[in-house]
Structure formats: structure tokens, C-alpha cells
PDB file of N, CA and C in Angstrom:
ATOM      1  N   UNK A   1       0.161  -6.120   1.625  1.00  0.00           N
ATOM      2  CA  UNK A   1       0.685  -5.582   2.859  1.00  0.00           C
ATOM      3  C   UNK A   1       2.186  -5.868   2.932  1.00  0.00           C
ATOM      4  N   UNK A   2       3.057  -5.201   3.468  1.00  0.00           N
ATOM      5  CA  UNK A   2       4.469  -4.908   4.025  1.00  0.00           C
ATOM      6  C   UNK A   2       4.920  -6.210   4.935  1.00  0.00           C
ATOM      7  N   UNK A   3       5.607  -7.037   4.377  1.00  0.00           N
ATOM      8  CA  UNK A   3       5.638  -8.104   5.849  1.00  0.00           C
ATOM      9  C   UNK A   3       6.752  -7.753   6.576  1.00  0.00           C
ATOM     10  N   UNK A   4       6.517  -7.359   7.574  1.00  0.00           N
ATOM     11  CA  UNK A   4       8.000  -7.297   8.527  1.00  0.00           C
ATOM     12  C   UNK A   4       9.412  -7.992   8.309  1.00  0.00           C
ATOM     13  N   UNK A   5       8.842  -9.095   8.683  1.00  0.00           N
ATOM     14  CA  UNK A   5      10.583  -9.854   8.228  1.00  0.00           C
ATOM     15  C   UNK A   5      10.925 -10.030   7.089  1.00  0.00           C
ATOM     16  N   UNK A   6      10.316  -9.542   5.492  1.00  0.00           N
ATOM     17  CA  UNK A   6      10.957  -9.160   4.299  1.00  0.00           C
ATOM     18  C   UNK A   6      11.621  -7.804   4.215  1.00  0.00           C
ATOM     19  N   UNK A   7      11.278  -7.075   5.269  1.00  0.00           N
ATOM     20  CA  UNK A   7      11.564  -5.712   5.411  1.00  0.00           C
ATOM     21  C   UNK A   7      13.155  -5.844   6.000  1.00  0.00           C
ATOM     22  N   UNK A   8      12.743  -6.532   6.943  1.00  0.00           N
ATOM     23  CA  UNK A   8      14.540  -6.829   8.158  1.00  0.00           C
ATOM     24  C   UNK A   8      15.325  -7.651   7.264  1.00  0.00           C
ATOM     25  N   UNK A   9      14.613  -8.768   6.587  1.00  0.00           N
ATOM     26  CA  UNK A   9      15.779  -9.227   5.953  1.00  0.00           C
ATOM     27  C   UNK A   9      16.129  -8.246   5.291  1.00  0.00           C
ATOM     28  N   UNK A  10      15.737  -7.833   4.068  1.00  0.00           N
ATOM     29  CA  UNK A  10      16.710  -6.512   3.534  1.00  0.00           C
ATOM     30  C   UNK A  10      17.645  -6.167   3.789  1.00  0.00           C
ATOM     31  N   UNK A  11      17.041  -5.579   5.450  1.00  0.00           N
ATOM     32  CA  UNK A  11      17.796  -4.078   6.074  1.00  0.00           C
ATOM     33  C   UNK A  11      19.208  -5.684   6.222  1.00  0.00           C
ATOM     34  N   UNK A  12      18.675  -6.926   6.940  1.00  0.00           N
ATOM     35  CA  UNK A  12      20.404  -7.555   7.413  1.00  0.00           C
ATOM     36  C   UNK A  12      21.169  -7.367   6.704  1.00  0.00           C
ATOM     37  N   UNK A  13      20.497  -7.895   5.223  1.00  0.00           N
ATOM     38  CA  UNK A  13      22.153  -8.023   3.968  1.00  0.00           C
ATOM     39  C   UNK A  13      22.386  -6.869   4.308  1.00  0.00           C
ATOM     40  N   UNK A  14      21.745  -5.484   3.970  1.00  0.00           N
ATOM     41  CA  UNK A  14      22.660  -4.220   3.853  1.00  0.00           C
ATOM     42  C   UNK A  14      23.700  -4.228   4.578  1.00  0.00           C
ATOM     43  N   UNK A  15      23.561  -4.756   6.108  1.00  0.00           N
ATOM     44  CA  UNK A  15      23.888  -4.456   7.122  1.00  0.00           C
ATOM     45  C   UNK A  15      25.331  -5.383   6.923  1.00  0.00           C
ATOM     46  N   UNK A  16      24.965  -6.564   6.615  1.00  0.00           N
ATOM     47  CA  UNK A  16      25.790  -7.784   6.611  1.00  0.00           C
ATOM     48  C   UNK A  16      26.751  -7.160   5.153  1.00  0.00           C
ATOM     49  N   UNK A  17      26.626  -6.669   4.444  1.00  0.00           N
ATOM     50  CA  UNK A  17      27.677  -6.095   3.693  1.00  0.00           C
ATOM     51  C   UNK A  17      28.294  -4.882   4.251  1.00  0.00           C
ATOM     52  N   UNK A  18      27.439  -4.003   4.821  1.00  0.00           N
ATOM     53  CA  UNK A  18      28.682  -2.837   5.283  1.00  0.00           C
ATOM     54  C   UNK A  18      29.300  -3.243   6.301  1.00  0.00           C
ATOM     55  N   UNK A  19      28.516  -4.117   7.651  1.00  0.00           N
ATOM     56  CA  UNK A  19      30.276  -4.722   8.476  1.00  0.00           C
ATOM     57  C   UNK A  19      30.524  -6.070   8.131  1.00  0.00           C
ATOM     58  N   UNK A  20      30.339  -6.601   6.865  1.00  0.00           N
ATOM     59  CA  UNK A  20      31.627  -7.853   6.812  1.00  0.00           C
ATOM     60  C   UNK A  20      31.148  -8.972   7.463  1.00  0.00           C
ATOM     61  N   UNK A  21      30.209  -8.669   8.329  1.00  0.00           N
ATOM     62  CA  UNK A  21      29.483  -9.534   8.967  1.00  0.00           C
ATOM     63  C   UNK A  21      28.583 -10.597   8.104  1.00  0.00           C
ATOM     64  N   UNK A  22      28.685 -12.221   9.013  1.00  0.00           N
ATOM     65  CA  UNK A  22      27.982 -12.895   8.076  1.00  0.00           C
ATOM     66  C   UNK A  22      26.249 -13.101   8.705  1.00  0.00           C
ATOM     67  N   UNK A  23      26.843 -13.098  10.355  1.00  0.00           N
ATOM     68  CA  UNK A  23      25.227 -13.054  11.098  1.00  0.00           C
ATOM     69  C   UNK A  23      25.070 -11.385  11.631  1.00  0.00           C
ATOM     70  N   UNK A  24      24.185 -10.819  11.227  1.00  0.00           N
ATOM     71  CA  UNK A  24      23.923  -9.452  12.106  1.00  0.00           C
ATOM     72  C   UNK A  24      22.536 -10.374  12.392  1.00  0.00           C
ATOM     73  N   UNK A  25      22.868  -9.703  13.631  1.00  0.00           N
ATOM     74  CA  UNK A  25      21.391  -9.493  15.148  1.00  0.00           C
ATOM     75  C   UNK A  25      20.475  -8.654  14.860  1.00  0.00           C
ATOM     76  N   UNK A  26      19.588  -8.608  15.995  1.00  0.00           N
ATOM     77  CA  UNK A  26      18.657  -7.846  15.758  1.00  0.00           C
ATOM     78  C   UNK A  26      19.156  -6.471  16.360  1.00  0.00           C
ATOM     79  N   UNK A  27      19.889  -6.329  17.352  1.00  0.00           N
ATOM     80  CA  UNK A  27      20.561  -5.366  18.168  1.00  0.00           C
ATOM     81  C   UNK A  27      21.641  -4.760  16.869  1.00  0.00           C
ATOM     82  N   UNK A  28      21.871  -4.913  16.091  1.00  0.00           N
ATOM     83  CA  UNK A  28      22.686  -4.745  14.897  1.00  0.00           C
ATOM     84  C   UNK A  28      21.751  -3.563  14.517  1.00  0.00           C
ATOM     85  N   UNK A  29      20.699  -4.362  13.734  1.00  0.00           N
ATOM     86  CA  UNK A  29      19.721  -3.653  12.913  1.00  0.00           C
ATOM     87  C   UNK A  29      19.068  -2.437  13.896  1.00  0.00           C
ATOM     88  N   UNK A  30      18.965  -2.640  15.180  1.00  0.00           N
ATOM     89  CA  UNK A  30      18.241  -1.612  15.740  1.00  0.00           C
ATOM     90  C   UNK A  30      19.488  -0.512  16.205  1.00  0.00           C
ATOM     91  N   UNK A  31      20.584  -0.907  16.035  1.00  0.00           N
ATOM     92  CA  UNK A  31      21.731   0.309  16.263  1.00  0.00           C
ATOM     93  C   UNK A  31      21.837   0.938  14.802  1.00  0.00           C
ATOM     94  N   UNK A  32      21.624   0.219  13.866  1.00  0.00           N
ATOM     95  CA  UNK A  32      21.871   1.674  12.693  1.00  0.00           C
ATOM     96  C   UNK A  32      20.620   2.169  12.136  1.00  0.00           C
ATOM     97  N   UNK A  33      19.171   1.336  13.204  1.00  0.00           N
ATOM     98  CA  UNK A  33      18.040   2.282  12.648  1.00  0.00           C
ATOM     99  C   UNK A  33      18.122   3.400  13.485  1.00  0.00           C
ATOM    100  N   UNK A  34      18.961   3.159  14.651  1.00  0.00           N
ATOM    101  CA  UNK A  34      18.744   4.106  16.013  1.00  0.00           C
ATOM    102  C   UNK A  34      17.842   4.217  16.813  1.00  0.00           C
ATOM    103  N   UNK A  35      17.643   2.525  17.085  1.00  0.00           N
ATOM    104  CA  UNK A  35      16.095   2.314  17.662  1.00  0.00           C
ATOM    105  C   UNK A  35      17.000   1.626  18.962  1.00  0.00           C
ATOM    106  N   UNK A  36      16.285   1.606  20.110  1.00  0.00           N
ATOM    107  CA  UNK A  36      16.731   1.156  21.702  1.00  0.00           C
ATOM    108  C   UNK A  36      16.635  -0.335  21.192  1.00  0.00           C
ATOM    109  N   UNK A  37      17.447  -1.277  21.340  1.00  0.00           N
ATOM    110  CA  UNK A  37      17.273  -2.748  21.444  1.00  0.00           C
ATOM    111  C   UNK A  37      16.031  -3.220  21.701  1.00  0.00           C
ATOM    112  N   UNK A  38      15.604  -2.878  23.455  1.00  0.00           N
ATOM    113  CA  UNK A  38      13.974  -3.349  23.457  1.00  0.00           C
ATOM    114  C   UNK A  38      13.271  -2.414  22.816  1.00  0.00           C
ATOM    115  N   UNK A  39      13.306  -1.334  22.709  1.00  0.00           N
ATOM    116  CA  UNK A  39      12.301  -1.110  21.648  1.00  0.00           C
ATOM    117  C   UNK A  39      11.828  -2.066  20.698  1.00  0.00           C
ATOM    118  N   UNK A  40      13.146  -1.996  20.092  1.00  0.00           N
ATOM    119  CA  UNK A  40      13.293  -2.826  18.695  1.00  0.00           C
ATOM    120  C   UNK A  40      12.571  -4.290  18.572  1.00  0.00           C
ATOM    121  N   UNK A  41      12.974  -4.753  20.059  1.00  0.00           N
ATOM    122  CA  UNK A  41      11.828  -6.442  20.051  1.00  0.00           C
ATOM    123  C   UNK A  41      10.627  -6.254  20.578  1.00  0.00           C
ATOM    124  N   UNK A  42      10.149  -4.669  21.071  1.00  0.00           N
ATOM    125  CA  UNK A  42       8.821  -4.862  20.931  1.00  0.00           C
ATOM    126  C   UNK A  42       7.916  -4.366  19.604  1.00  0.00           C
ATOM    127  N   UNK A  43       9.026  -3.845  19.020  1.00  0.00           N
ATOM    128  CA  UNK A  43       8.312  -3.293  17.241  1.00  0.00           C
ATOM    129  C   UNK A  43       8.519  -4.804  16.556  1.00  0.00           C
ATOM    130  N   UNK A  44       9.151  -5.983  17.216  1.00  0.00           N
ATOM    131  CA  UNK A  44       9.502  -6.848  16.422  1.00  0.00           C
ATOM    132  C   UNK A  44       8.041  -8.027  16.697  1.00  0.00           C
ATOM    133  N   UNK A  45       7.959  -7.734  17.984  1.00  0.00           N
ATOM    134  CA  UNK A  45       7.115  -8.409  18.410  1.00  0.00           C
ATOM    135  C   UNK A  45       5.307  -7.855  17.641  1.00  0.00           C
ATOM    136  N   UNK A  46       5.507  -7.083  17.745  1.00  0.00           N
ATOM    137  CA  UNK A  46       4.152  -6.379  17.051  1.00  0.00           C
ATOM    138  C   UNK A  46       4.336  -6.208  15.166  1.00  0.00           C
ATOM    139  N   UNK A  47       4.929  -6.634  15.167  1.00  0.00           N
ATOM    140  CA  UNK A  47       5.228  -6.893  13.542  1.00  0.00           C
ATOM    141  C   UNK A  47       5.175  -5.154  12.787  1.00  0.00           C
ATOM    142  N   UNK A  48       5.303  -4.330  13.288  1.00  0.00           N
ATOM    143  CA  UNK A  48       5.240  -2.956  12.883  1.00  0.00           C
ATOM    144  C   UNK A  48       6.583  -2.392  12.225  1.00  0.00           C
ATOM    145  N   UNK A  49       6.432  -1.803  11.374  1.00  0.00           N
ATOM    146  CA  UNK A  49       7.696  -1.393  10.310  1.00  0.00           C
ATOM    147  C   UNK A  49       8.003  -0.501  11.271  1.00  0.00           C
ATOM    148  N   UNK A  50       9.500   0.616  11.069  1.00  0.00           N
ATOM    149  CA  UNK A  50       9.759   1.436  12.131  1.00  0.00           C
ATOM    150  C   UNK A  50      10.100   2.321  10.468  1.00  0.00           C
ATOM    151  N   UNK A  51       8.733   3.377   9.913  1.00  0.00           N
ATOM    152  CA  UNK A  51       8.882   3.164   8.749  1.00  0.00           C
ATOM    153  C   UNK A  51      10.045   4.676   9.378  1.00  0.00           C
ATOM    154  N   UNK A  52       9.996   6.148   9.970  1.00  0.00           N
ATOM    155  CA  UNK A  52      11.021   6.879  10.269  1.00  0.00           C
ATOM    156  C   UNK A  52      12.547   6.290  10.441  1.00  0.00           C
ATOM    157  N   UNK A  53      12.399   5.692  10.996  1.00  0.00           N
ATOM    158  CA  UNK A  53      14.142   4.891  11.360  1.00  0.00           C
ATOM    159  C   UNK A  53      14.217   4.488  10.128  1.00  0.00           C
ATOM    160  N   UNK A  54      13.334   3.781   8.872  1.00  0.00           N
ATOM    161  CA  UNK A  54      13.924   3.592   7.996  1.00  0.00           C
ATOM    162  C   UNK A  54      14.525   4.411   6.696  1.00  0.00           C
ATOM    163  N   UNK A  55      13.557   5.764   7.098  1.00  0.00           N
ATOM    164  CA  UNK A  55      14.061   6.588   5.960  1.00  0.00           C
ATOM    165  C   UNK A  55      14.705   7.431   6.649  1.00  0.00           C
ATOM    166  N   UNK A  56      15.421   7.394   7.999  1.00  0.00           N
ATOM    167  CA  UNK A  56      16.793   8.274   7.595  1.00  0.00           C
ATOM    168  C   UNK A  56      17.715   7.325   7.214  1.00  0.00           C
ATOM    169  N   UNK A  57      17.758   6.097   8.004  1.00  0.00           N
ATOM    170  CA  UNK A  57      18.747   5.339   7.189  1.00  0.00           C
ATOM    171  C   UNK A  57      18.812   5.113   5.759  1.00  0.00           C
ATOM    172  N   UNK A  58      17.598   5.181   5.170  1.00  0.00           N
ATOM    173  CA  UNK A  58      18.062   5.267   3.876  1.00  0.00           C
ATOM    174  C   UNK A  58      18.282   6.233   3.036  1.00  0.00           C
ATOM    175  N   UNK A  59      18.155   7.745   3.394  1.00  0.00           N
ATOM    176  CA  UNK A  59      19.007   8.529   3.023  1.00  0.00           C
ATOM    177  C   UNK A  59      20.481   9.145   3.431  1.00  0.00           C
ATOM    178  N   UNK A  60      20.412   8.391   4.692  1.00  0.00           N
ATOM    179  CA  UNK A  60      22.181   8.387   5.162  1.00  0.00           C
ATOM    180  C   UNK A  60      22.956   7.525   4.288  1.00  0.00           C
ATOM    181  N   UNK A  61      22.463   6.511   3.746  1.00  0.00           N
ATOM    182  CA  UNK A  61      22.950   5.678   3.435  1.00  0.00           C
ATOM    183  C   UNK A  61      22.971   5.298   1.495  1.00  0.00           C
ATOM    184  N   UNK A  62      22.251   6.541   1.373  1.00  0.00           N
ATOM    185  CA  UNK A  62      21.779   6.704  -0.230  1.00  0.00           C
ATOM    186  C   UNK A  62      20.996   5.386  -0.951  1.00  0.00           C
ATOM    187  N   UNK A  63      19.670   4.775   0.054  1.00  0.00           N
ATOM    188  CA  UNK A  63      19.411   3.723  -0.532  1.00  0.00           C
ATOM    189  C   UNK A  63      17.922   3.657  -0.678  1.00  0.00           C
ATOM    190  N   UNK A  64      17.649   3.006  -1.793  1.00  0.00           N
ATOM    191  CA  UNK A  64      16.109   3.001  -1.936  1.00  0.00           C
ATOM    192  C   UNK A  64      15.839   2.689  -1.104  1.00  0.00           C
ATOM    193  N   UNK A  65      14.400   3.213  -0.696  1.00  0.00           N
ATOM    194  CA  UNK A  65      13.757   3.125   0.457  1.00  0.00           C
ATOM    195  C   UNK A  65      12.592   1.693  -0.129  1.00  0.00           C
ATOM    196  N   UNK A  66      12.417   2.380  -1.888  1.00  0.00           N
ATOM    197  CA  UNK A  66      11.606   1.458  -2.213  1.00  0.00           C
ATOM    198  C   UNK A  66      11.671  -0.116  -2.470  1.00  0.00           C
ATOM    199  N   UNK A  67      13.684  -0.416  -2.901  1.00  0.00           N
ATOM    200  CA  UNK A  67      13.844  -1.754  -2.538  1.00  0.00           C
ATOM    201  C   UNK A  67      13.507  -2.211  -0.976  1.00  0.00           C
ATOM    202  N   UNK A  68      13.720  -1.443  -0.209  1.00  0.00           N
ATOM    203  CA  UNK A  68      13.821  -2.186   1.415  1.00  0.00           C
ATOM    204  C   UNK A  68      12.387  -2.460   1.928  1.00  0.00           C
ATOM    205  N   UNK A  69      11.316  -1.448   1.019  1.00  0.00           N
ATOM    206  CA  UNK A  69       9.749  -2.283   1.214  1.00  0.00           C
ATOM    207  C   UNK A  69       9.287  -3.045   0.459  1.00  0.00           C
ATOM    208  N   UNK A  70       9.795  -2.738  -0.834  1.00  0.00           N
ATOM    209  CA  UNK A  70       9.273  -3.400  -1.503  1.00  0.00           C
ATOM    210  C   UNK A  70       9.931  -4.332  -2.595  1.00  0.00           C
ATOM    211  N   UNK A  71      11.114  -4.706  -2.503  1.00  0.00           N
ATOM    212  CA  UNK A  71      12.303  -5.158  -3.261  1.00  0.00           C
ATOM    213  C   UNK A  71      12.264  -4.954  -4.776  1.00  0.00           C
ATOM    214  N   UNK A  72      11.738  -3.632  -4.988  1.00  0.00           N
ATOM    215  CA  UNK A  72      11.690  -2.921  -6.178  1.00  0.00           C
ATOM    216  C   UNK A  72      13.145  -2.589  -6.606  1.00  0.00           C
ATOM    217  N   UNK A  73      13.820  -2.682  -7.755  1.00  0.00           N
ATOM    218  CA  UNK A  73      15.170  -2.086  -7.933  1.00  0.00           C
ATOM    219  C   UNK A  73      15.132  -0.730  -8.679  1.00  0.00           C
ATOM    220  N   UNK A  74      16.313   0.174  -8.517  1.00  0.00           N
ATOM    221  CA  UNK A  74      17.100  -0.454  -7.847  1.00  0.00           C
ATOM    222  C   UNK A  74      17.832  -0.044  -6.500  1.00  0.00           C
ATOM    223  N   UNK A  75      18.803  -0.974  -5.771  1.00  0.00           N
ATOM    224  CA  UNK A  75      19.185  -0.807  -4.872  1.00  0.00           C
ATOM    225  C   UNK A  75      19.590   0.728  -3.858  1.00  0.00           C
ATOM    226  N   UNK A  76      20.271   1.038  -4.861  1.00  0.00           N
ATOM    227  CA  UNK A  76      21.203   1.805  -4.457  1.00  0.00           C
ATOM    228  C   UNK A  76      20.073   3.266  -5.138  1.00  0.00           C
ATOM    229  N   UNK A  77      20.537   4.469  -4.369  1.00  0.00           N
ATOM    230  CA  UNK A  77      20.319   5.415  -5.290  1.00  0.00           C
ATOM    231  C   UNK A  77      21.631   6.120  -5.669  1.00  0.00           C
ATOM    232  N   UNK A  78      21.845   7.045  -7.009  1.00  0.00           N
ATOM    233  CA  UNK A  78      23.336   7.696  -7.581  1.00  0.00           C
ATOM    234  C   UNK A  78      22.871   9.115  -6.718  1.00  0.00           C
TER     235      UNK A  78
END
């Protein structure tokens, strides 16, 4: 099974490398999935992937979808 917070960690580094940032929030992660903040802590709270929010971000963003579930490489797609 998919564990949630191997999933978010992921998404932070990404996150934590494109702004420079060393702590991103959870309000971070739920602004570039494009999820409402509380939304976001009640998908957090229910341990549920937000698996849509994750695949546009990861084709906005040209990135495996399959590292961010499954830390399969590789990262990036060309």
C-alpha cells in the first residue's frame, strides 16, 4: 500500500528545491497541488493520496508520477 507521508515527503523536497526553501508546510504542498489548505488537513487527516492533484502537478512539472508513489527512478521525466 501507498503510505501517505512517503508520498508528501517526496512532493516537500520537490517543493523545497523549486522555492529554495528549507521547511515547506503543509499549506505549501496544498498550494501547488491546488488543494484548499483545510481540505488538505482533512485529506491529511484521513491519510488519502490526492492522487488528481498529483498528476497534474506532475505533468506541469514534467515529473514522474511514479517516483512520487513509488520512489521508482527516475525523477524527472525528458
Amino acid at each position: 500500500m501507498i503510505d501517505f507521508y512517503e508520498v508528501m515527503k517526496r512532493m516537500k523536497s520537490i517543493l523545497s528545491t523549486e522555492t529554495k526553501k528549507k521547511k515547506v508546510l503543509d499549506k505549501d504542498v496544498a498550494h501547488a497541488l491546488k488543494i484548499d489548505p483545510k481540505n488538505y488537513a482533512v485529506i491529511k487527516k484521513r491519510k488519502k493520496i490526492p492522487y488528481e492533484s498529483i498528476a497534474y502537478y506532475s505533468k506541469q512539472n514534467k515529473l514522474n508520477m511514479n517516483w512520487l508513489l513509488f520512489a521508482q527512478k527516475p525523477k524527472y521525466l525528458t
